[in-house]
N, C-alpha and C. Protein backbone atom coordinates (compact mmCIF):
# COMPACT_ATOMS: atom_id res chain seq x y z
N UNK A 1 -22.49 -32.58 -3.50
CA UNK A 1 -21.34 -32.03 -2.79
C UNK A 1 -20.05 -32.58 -3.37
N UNK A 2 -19.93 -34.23 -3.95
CA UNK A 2 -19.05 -34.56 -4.32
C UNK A 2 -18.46 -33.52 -5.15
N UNK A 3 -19.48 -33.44 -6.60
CA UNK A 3 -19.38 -32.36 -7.51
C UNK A 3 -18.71 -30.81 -7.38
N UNK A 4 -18.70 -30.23 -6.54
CA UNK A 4 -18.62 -29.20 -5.84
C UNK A 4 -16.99 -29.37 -5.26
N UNK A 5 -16.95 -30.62 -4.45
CA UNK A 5 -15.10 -30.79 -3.80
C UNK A 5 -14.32 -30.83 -5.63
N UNK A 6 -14.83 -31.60 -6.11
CA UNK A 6 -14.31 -31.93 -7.51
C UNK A 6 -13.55 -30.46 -8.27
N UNK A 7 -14.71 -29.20 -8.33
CA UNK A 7 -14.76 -28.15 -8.92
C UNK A 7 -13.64 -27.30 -8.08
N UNK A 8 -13.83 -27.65 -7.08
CA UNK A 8 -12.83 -26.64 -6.09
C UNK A 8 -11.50 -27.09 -6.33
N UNK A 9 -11.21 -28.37 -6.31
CA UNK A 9 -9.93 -29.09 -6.57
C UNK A 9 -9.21 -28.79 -7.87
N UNK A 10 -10.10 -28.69 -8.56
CA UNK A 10 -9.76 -28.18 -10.06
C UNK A 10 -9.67 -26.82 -10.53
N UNK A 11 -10.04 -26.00 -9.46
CA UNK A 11 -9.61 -24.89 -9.33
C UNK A 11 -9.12 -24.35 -8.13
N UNK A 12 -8.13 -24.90 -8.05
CA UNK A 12 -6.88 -24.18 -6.25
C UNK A 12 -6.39 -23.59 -6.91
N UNK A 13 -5.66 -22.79 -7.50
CA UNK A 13 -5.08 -21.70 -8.04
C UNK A 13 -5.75 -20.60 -8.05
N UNK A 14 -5.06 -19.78 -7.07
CA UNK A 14 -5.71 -18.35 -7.47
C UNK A 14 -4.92 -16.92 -7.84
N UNK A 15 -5.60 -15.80 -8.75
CA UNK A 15 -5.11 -14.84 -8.75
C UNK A 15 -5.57 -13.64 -8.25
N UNK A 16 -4.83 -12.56 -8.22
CA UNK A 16 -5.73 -11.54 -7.50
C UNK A 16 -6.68 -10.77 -8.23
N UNK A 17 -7.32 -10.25 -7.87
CA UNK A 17 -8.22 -8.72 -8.80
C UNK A 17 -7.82 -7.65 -8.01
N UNK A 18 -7.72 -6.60 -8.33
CA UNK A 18 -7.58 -5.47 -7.76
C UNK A 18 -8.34 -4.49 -9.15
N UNK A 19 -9.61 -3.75 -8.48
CA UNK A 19 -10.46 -2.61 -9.26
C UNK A 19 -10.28 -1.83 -8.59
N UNK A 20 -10.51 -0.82 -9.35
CA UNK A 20 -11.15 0.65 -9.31
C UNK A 20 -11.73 1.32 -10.32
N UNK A 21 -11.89 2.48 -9.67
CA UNK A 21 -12.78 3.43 -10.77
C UNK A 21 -12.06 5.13 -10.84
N UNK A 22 -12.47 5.17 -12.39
CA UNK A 22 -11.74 6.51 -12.54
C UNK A 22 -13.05 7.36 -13.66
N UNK A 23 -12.80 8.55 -12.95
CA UNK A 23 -13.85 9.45 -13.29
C UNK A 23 -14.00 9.30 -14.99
N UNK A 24 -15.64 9.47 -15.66
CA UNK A 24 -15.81 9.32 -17.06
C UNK A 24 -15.14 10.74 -18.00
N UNK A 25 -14.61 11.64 -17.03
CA UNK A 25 -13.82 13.01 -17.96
C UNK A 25 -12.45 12.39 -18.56
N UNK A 26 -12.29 10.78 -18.10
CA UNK A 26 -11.05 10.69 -18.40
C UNK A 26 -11.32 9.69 -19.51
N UNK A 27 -11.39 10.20 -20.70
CA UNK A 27 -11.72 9.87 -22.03
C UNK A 27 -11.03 8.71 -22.30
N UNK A 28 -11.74 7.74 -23.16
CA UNK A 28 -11.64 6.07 -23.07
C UNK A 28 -10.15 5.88 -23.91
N UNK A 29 -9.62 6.44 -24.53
CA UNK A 29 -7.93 6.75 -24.75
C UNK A 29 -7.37 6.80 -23.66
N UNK A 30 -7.20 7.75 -22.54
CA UNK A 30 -6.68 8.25 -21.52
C UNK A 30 -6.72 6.72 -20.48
N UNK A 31 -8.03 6.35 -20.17
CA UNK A 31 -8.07 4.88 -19.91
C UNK A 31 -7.38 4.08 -20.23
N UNK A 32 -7.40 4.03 -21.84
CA UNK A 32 -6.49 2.76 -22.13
C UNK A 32 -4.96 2.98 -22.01
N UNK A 33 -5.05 4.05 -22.42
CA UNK A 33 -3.27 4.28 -22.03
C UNK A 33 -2.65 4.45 -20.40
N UNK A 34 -3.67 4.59 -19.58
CA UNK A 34 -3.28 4.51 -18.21
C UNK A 34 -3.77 2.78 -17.96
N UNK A 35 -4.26 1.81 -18.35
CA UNK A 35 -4.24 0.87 -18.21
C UNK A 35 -2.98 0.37 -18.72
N UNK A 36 -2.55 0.39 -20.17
CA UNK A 36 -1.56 -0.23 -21.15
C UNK A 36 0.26 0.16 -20.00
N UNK A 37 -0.19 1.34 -20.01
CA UNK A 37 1.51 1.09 -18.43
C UNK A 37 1.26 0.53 -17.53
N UNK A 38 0.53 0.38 -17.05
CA UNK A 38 0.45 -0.55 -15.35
C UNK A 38 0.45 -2.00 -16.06
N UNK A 39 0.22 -2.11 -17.48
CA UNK A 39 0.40 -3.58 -17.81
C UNK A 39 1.67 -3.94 -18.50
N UNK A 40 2.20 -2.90 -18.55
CA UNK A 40 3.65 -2.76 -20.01
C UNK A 40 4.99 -2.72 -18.59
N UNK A 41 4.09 -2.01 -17.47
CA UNK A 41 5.39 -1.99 -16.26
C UNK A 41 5.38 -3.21 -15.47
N UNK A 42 4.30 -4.33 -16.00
CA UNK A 42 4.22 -5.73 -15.09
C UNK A 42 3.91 -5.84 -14.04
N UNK A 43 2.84 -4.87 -14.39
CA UNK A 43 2.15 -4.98 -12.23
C UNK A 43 0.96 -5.61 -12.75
N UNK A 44 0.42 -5.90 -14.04
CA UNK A 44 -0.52 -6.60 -13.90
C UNK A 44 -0.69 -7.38 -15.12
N UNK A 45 -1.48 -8.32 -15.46
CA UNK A 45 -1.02 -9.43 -16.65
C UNK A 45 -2.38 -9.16 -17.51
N UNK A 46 -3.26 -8.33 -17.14
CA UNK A 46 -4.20 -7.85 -18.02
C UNK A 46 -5.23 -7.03 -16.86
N UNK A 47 -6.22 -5.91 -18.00
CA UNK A 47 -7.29 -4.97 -17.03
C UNK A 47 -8.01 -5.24 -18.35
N UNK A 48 -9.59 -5.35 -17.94
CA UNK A 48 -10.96 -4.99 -18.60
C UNK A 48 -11.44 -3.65 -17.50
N UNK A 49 -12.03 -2.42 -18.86
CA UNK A 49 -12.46 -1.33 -18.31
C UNK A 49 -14.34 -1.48 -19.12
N UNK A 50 -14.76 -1.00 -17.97
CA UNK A 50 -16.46 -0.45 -18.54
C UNK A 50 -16.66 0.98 -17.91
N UNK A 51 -17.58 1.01 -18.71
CA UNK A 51 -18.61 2.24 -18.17
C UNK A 51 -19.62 1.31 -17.53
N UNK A 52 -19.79 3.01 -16.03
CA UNK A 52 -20.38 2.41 -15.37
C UNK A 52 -21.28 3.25 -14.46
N UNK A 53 -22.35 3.26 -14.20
CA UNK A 53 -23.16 4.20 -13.34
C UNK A 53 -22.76 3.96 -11.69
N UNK A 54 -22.25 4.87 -11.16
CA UNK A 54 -21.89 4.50 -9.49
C UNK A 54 -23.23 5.10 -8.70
N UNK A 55 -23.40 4.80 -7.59
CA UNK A 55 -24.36 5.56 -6.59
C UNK A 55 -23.25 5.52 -5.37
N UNK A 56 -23.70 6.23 -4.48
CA UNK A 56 -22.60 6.75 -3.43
C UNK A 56 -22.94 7.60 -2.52
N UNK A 57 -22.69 8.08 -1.38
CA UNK A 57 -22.53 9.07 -0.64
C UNK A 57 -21.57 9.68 -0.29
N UNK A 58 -21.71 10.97 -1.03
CA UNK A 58 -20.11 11.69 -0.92
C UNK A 58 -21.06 12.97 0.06
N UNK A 59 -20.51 13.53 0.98
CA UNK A 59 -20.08 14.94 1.88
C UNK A 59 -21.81 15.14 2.08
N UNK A 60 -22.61 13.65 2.46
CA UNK A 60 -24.11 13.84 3.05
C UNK A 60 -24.95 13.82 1.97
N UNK A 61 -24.62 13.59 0.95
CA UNK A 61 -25.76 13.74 -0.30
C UNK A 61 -25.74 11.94 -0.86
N UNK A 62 -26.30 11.72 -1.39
CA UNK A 62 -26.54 10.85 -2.62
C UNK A 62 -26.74 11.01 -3.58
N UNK A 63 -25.24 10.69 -4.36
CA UNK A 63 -25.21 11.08 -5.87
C UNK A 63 -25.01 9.65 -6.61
N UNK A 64 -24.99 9.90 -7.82
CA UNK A 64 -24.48 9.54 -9.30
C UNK A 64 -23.71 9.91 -9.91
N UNK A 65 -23.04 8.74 -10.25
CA UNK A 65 -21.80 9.53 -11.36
C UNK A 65 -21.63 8.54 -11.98
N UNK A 66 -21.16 8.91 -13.64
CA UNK A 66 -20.67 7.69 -14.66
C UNK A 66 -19.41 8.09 -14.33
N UNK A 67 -18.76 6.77 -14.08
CA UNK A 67 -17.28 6.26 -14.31
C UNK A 67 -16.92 5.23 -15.13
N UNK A 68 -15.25 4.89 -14.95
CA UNK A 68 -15.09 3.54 -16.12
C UNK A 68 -14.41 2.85 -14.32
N UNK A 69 -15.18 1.39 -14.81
CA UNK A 69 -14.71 0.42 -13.71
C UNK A 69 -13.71 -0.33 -14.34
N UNK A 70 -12.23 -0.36 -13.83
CA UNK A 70 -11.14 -0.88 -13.94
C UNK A 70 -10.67 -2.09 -13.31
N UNK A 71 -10.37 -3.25 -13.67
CA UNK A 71 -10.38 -4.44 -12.68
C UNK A 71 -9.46 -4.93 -13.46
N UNK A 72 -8.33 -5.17 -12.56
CA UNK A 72 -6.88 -6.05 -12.83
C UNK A 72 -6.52 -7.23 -12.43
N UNK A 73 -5.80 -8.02 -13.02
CA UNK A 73 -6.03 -9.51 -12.79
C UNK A 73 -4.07 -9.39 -12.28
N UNK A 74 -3.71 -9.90 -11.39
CA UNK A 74 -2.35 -9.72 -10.83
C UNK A 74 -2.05 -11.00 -10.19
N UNK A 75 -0.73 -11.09 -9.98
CA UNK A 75 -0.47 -12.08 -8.55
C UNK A 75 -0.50 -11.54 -6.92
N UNK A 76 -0.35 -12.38 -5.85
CA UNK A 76 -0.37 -12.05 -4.65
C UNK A 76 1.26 -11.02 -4.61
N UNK A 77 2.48 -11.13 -5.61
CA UNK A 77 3.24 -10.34 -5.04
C UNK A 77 3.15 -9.26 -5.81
N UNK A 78 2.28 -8.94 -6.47
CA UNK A 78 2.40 -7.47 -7.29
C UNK A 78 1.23 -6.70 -6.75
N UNK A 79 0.73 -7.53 -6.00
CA UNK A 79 -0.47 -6.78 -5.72
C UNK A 79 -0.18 -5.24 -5.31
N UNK A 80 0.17 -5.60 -4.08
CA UNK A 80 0.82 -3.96 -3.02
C UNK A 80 1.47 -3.16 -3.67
N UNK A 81 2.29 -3.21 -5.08
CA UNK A 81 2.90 -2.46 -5.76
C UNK A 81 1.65 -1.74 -6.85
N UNK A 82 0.70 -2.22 -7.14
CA UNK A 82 -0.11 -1.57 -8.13
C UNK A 82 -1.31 -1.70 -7.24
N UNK A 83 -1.44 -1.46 -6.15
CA UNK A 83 -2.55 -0.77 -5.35
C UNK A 83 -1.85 0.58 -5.15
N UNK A 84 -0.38 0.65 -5.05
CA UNK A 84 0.42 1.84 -4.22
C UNK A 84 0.32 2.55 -5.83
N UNK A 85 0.78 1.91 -7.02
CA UNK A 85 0.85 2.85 -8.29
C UNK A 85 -0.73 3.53 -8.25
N UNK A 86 -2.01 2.82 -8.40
CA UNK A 86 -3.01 3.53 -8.72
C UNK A 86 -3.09 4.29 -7.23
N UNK A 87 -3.20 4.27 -5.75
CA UNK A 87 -2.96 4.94 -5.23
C UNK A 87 -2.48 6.43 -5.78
N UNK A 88 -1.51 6.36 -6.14
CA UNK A 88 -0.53 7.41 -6.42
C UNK A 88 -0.74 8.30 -7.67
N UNK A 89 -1.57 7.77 -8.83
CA UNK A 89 -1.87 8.27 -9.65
C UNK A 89 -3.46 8.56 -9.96
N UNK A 90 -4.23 7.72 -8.93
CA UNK A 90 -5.69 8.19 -8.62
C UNK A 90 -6.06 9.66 -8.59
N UNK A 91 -7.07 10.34 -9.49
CA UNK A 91 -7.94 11.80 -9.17
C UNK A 91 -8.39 12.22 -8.06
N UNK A 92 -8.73 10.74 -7.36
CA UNK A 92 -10.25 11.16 -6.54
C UNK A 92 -9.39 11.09 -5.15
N UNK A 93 -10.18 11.78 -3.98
CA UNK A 93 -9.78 12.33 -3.46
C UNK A 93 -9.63 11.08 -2.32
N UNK A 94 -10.66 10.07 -2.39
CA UNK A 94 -10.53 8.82 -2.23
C UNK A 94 -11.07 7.82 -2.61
N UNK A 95 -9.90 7.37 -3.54
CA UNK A 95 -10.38 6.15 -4.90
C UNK A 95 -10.68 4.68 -3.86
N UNK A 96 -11.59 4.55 -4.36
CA UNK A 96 -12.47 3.35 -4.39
C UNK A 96 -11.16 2.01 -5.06
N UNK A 97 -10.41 1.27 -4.10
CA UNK A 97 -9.54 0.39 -4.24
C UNK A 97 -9.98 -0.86 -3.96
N UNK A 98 -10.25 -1.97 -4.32
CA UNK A 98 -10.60 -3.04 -3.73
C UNK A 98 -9.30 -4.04 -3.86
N UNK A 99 -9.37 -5.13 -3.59
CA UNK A 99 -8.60 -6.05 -3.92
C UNK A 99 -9.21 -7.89 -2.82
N UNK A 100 -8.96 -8.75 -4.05
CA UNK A 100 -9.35 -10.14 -4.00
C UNK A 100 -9.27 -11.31 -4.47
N UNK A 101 -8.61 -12.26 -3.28
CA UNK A 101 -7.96 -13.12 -4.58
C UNK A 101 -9.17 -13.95 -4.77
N UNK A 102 -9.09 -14.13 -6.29
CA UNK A 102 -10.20 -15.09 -6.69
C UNK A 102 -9.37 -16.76 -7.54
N UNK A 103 -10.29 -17.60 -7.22
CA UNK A 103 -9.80 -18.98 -7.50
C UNK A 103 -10.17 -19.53 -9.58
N UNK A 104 -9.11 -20.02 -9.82
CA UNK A 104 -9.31 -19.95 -11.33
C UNK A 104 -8.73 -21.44 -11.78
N UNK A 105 -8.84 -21.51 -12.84
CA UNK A 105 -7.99 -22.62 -13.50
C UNK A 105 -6.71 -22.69 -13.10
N UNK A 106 -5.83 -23.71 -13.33
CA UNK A 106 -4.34 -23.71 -13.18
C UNK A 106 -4.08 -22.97 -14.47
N UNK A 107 -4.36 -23.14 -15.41
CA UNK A 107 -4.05 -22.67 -16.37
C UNK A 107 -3.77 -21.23 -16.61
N UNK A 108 -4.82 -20.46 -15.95
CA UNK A 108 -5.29 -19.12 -16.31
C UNK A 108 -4.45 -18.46 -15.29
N UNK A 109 -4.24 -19.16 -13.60
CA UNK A 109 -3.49 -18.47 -12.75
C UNK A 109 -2.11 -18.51 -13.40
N UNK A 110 -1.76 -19.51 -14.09
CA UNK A 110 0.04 -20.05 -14.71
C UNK A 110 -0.03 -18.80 -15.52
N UNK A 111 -0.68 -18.46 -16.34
CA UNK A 111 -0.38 -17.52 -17.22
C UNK A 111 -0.31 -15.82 -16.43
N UNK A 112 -1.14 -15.78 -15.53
CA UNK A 112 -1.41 -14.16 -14.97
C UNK A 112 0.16 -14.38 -14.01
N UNK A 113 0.47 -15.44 -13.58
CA UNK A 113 2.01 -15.91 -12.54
C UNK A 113 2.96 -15.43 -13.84
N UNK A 114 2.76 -15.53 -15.29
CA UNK A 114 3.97 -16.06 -15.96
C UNK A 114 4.43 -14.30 -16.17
């Protein structure tokens, strides 16, 4: 347990994530360039995108669909501004938004803060 208070202490800094997902018609260009503004307008200090198989229940069925999973690394005050941008520029009719702050190095939060 000591070990464990140690690890936590050494990581109090946290930043946020905020993912989503955007349909696979939107060709891995189109991705990166809708990632590269939400990072060039400073709502977020970097995004990793994958492909990704979803399962789901949309309108009583259970489907599948490939998408690309989008996950942004932000601070607590940009958050609400680039939940409201992908909000606003989302396809789906209701995008799958998450958001969470997760605990990191000082280092790594100083830089996603800077």
């Amino acid at each position: 347990i000591d070990c464990l208070v140690c690890v936590r202490r050494d990581m109090a800094d946290e930043v946020w994530v905020v993912q989503t997902t955007l349909p696979v018609e939107w060709l891995e260009p189109l991705v990166g360039e809708w990632c590269y503004n939400i990072i060039s307008q400073d709502l977020a200090a970097c995004a990793q995108r994958h492909s990704i198989t979803s399962m789901f229940k949309w309108e009583d069925e259970v489907q599948s669909a490939e998408e690309w999973r989008i996950q942004f690394k932000t601070t607590f005050s940009k958050k609400d501004h680039l939940i409201s941008k992908i909000t606003a520029e989302h396809p789906y009719d209701i995008p799958m938004i998450i958001a969470f702050a997760a605990e990191t190095t000082s280092e790594y939060a100083e830089w996603v803060n800077s």
